[in-house]
N, C-alpha and C. Protein backbone atom coordinates (compact mmCIF):
# COMPACT_ATOMS: atom_id res chain seq x y z
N UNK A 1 56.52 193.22 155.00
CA UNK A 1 55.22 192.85 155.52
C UNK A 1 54.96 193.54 156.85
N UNK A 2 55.76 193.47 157.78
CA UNK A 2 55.82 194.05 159.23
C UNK A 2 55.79 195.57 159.04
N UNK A 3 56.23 195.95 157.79
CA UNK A 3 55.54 197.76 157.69
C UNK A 3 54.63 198.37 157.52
N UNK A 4 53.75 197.56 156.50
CA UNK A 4 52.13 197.44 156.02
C UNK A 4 51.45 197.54 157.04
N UNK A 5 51.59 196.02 158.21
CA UNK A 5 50.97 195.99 159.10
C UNK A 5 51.15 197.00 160.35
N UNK A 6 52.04 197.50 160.57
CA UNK A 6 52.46 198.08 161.65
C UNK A 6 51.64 200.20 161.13
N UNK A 7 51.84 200.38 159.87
CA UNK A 7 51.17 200.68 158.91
C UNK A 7 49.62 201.24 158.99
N UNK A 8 49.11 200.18 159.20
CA UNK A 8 47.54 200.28 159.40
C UNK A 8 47.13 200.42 160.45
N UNK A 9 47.93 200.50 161.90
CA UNK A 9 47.60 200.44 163.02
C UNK A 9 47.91 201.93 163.29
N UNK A 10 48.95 202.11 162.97
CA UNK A 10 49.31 203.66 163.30
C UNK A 10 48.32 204.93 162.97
N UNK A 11 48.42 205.45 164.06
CA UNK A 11 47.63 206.75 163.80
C UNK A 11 47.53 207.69 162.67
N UNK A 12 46.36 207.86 161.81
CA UNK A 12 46.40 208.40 160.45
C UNK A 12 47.27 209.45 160.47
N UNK A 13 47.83 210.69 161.34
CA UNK A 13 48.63 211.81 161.18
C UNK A 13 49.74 211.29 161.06
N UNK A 14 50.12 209.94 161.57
CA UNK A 14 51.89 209.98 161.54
C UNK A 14 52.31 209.05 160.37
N UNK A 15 50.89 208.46 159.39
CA UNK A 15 51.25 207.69 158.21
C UNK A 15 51.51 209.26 157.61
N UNK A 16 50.84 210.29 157.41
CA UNK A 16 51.21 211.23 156.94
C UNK A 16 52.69 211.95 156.95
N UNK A 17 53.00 211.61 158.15
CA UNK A 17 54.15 212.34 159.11
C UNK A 17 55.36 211.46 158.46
N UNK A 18 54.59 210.33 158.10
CA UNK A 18 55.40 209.40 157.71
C UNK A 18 55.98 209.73 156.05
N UNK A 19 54.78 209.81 155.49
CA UNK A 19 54.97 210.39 153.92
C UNK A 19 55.62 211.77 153.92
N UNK A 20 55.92 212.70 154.87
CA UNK A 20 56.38 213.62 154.57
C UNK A 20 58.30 213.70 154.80
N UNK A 21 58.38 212.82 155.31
CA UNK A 21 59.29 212.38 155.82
C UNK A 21 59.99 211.16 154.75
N UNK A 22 59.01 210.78 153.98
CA UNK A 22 59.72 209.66 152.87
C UNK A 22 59.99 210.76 151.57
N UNK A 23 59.41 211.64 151.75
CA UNK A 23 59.67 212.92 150.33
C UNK A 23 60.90 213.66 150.75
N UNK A 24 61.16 214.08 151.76
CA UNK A 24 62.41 214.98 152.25
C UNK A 24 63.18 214.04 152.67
N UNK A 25 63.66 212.77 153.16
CA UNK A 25 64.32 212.73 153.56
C UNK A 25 66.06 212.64 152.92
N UNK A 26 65.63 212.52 151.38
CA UNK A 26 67.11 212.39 150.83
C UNK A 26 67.81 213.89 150.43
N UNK A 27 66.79 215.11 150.68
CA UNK A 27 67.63 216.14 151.00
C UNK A 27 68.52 216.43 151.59
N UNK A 28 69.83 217.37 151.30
CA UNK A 28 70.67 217.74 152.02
C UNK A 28 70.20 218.33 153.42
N UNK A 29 69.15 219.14 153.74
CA UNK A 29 68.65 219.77 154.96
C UNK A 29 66.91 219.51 155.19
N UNK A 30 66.67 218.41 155.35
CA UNK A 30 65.45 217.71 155.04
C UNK A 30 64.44 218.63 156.21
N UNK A 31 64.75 219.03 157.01
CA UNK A 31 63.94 220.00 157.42
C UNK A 31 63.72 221.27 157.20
N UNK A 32 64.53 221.94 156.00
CA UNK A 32 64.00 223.28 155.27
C UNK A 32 63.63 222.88 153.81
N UNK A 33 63.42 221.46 153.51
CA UNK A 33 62.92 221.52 152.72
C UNK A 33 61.03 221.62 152.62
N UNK A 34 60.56 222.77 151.68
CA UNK A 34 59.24 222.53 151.56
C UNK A 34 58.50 222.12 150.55
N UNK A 35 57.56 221.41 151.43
CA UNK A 35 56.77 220.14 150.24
C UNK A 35 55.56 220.88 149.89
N UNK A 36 55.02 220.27 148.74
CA UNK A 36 53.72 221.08 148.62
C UNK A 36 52.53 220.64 148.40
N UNK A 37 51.10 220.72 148.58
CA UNK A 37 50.13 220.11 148.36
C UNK A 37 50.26 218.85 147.52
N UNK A 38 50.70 219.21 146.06
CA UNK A 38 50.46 218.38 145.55
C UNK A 38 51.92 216.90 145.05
N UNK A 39 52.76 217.24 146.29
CA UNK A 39 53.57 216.26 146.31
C UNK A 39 53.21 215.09 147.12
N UNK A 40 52.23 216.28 148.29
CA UNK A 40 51.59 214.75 149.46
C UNK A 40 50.61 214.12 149.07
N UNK A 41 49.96 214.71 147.44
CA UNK A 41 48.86 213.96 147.24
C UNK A 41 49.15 213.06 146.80
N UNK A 42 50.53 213.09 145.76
CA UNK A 42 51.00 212.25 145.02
C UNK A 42 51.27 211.14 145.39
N UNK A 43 51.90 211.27 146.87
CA UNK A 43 52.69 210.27 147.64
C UNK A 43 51.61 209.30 148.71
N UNK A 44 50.78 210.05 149.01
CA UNK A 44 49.94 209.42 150.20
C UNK A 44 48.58 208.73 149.55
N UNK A 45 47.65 207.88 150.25
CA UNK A 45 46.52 207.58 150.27
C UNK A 45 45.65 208.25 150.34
N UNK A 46 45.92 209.34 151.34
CA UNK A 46 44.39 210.11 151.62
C UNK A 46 44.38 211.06 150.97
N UNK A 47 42.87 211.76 151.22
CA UNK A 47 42.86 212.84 149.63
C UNK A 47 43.13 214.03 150.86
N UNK A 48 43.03 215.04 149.83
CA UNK A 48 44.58 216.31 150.78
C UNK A 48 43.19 217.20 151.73
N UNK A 49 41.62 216.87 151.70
CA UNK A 49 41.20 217.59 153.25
C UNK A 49 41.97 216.80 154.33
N UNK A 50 42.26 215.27 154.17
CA UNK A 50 42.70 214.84 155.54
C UNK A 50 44.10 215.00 155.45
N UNK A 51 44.69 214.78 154.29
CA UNK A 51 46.26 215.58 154.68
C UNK A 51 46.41 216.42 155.44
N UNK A 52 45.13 217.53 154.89
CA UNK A 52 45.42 219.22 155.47
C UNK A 52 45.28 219.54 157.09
N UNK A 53 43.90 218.31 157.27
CA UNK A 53 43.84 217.87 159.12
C UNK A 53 45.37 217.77 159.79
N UNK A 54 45.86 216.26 159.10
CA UNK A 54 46.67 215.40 159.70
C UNK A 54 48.12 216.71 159.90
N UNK A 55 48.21 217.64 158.69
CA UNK A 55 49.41 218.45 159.06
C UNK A 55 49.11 219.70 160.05
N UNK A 56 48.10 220.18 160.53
CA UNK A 56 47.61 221.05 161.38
C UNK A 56 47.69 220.16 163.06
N UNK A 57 47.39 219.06 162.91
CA UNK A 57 47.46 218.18 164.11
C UNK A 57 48.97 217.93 164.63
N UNK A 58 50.01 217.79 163.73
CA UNK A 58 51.07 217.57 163.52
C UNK A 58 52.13 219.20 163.59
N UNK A 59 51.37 220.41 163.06
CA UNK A 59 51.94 221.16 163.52
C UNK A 59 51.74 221.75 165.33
N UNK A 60 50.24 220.94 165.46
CA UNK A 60 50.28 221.25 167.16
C UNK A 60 51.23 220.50 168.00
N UNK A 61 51.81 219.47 167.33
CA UNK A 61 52.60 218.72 168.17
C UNK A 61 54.19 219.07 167.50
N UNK A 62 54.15 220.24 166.97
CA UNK A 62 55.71 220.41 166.66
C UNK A 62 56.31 219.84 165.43
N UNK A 63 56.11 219.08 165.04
CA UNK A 63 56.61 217.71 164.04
C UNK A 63 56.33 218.76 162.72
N UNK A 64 55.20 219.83 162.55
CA UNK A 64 55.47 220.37 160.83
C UNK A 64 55.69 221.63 161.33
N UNK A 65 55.60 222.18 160.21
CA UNK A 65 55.57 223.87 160.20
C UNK A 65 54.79 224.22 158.83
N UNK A 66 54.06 225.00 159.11
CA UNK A 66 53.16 225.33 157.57
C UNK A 66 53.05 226.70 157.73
N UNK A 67 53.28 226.81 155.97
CA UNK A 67 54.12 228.15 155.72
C UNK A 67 52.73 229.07 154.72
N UNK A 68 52.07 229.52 155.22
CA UNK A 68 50.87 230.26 154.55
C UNK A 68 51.49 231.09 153.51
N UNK A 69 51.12 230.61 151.92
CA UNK A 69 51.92 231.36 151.10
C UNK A 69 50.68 230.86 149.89
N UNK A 70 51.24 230.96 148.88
CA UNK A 70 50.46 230.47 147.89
C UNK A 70 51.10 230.11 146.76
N UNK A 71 51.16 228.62 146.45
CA UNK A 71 50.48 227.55 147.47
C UNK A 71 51.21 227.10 148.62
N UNK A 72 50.68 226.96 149.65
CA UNK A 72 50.54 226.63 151.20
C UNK A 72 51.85 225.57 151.14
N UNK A 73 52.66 225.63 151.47
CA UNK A 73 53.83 224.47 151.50
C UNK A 73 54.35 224.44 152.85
N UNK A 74 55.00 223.30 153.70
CA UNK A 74 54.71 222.88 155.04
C UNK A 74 56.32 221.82 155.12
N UNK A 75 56.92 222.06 156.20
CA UNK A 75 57.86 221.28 156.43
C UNK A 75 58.14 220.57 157.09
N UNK A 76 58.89 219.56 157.55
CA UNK A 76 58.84 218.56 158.94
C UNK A 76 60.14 219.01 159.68
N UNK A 77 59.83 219.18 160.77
CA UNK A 77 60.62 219.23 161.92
C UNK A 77 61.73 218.73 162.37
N UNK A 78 62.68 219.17 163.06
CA UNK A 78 63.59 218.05 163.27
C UNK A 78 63.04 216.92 164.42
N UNK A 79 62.26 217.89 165.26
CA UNK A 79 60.52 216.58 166.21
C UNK A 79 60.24 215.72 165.17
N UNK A 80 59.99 215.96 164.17
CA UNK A 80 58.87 215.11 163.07
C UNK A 80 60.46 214.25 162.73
N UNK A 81 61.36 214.62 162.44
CA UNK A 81 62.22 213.43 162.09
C UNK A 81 62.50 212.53 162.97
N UNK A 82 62.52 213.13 163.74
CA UNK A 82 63.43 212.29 165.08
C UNK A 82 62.38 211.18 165.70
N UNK A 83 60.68 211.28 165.17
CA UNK A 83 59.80 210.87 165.87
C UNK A 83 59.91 209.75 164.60
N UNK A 84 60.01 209.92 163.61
CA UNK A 84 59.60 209.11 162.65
C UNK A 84 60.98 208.19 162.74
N UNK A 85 62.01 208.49 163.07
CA UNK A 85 63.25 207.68 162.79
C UNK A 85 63.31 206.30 164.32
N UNK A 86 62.11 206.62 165.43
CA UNK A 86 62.32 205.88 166.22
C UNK A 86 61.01 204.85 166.44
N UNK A 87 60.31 204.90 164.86
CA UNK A 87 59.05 204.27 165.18
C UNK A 87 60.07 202.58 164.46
N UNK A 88 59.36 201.50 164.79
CA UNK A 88 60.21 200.41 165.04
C UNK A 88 60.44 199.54 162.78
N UNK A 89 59.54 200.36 162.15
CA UNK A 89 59.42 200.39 160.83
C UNK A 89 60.98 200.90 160.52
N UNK A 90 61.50 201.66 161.09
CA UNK A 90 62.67 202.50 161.15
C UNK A 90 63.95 201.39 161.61
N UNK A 91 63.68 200.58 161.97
CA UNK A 91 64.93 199.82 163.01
C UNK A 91 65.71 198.74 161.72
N UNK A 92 66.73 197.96 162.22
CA UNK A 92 67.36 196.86 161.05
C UNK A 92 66.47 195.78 161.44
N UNK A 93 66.14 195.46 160.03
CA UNK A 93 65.52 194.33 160.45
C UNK A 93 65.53 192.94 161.10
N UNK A 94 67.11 192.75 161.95
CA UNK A 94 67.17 192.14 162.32
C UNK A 94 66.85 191.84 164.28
N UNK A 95 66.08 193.23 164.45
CA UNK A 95 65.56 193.78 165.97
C UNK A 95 63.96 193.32 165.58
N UNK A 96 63.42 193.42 164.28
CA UNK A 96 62.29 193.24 164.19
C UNK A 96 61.37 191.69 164.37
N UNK A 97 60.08 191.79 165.11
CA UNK A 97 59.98 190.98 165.76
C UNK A 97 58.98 189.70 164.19
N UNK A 98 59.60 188.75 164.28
CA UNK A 98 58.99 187.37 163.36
C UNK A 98 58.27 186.62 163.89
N UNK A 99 57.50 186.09 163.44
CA UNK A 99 56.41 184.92 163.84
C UNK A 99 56.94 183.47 163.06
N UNK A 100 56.76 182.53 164.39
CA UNK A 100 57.42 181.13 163.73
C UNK A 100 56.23 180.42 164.18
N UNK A 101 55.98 179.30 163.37
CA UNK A 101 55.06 178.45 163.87
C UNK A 101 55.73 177.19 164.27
N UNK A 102 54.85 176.74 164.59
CA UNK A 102 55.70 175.54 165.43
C UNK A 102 54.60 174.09 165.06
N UNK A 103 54.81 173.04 164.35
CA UNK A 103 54.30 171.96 163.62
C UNK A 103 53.46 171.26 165.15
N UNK A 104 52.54 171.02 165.08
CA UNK A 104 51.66 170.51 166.10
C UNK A 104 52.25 168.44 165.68
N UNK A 105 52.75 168.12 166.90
CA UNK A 105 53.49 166.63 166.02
C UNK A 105 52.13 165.33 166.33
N UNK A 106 51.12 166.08 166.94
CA UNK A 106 50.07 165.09 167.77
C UNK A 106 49.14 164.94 166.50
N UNK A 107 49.00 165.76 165.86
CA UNK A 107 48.02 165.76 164.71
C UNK A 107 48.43 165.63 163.55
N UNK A 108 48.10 164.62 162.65
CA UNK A 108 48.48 164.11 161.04
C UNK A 108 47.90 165.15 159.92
N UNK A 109 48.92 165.60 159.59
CA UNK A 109 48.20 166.68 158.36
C UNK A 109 47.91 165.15 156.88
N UNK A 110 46.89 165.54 156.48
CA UNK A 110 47.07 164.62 155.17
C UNK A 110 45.92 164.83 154.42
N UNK A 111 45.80 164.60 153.19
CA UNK A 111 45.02 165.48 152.09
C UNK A 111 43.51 164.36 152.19
């Protein structure tokens, strides 16, 4: 639940950053591996003009590399890993923060 939400708040390039990073990461060298259009379409929500934004934004900040070829295939960084491995979605869940409620004892719940 705390990923969803945490999820929707995050900046649309790094849910991307995020999906590119859930496709490579069980590679042996997850940063030479290259992904391709139609793996991020597969994987992500948005349709691939804002992919194609979100990885140009993401290569200004280091995190991809896009490899002009045909077809266009783009890789994540060891920036892009290292950024994605310290967002708090990333942590054990036992650092992650829970909500408890607490029974109000002044007021009678009753049907």
């Amino acid at each position: 639940m705390c990923k969803a939400i945490y999820l929707s708040t995050m900046d649309n390039r790094y849910s991307t950053l995020q999906v590119l990073y859930e496709i490579v990461k069980e590679a042996s060298h997850p940063a030479q591996y290259l992904c391709t259009p139609r793996e991020m379409i597969l994987h992500s929500t948005f349709d691939w003009a804002l992919i194609n934004k979100h990885l140009y934004l993401l290569q200004e900040d280091s995190m991809v590399l896009i490899k002009q070829s045909d077809p266009i295939s783009f890789s994540i960084t060891e920036k892009g890993i290292e950024y994605i491995q310290l967002l708090p979605v990333f942590q054990p869940k036992e650092i992650m923060p829970t909500l408890s409620f607490k029974q109000d004892e002044d007021k009678v719940c009753g049907l």
